[in-house]
Protein backbone atom coordinates (compact mmCIF):
# COMPACT_ATOMS: atom_id res chain seq x y z
CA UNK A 1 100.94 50.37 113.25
CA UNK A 2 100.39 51.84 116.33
CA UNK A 3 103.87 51.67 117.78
CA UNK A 4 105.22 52.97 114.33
CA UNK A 5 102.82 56.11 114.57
CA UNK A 6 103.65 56.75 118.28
CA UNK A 7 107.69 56.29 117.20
CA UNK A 8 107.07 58.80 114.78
CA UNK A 9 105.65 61.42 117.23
CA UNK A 10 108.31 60.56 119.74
CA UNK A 11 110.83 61.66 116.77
CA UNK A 12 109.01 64.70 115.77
CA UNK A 13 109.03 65.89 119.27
CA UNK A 14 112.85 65.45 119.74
CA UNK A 15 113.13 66.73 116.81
CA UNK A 16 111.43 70.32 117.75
CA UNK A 17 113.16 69.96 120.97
CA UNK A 18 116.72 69.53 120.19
CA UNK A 19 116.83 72.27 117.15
CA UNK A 20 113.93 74.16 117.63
CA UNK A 21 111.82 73.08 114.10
CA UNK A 22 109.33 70.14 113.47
CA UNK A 23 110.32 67.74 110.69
CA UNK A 24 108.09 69.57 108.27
CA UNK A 25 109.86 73.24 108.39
CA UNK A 26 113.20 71.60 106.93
CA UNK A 27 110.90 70.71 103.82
CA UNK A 28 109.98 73.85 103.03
CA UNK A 29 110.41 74.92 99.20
CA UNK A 30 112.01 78.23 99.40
CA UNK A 31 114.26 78.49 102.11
CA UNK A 32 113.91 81.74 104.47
CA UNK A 33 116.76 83.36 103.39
CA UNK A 34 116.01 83.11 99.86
CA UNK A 35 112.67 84.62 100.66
CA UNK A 36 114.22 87.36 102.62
CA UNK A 37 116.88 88.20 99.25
CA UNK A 38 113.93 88.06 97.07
CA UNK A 39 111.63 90.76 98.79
CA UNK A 40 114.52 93.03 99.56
CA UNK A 41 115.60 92.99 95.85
CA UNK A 42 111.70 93.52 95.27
CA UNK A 43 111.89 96.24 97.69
CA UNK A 44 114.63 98.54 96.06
CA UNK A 45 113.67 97.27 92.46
CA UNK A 46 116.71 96.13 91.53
CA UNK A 47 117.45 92.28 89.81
CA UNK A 48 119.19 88.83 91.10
CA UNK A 49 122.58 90.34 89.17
CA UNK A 50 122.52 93.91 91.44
CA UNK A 51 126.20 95.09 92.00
CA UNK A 52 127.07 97.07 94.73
CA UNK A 53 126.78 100.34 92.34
CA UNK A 54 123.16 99.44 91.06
CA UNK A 55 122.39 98.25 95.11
CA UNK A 56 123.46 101.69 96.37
CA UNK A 57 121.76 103.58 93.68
CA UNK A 58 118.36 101.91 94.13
CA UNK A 59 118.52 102.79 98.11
CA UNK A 60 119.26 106.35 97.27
CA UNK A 61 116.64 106.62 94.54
CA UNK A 62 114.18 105.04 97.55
CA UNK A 63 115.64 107.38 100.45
CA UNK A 64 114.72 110.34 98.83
CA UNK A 65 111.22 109.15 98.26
CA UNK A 66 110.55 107.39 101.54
CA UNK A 67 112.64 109.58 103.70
CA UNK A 68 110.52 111.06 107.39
CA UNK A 69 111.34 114.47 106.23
CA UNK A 70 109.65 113.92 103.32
CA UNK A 71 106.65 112.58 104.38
CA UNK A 72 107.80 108.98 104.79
CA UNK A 73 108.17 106.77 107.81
CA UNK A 74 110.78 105.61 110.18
CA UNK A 75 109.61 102.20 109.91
CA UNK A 76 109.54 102.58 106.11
CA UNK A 77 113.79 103.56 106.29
CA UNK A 78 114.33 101.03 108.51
CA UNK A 79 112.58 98.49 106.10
CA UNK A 80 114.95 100.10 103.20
CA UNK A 81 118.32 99.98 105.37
CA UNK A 82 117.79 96.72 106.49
CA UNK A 83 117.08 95.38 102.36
CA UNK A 84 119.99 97.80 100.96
CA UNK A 85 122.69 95.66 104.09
CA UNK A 86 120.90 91.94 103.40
CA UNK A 87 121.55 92.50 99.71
CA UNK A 88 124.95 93.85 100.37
CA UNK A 89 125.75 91.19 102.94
CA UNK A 90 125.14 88.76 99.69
CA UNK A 91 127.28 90.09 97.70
CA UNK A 92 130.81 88.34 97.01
CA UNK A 93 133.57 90.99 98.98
CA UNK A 94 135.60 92.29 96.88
CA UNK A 95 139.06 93.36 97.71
CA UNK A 96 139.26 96.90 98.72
CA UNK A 97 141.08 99.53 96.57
CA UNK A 98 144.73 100.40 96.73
CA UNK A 99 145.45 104.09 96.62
CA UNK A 100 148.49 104.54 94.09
């Protein structure tokens, strides 16, 4: 018993010190991504099925609200930049536009 518990802290060690996470992080429900989507989409209001259009829309709608010459913070716009590109970054790309 006792060389199966110390075999198990040996491995939970090497695990944390080859890629930087104990055994238990990797069995975490939501993964941190996910969680990251999620609040961002909570941030601008906008739902799981958010096109670019809607995405853009919602971070205007926000800027003019939370904007520091309005009375809003940097922090605040930097918080709303960084949601509007993660949600963006999600997105499928779609192939750009051909002038004709």
């Amino acid at each position: 018993m006792i060389r199966l518990l110390a075999l198990l802290i040996l491995i939970s060690v090497a695990c944390r010190w080859i890629f930087g996470k104990w055994p238990w992080e990797y069995l975490q429900s939501k993964p941190t991504r996910q969680l990251a989507l999620s609040e961002a989409r909570q941030l601008l209001g906008v739902g799981p099925e958010a096109g670019r259009r809607e995405i853009r829309e919602a971070h205007r709608r926000m800027t003019a609200m939370i904007h520091p010459d309005r009375g809003g913070t940097n922090a605040a716009m930097q918080e709303l930049n960084a949601a509007r590109d993660l949600l963006l970054d999600d997105l499928p790309h779609e192939p750009p536009e051909r002038p004709e």
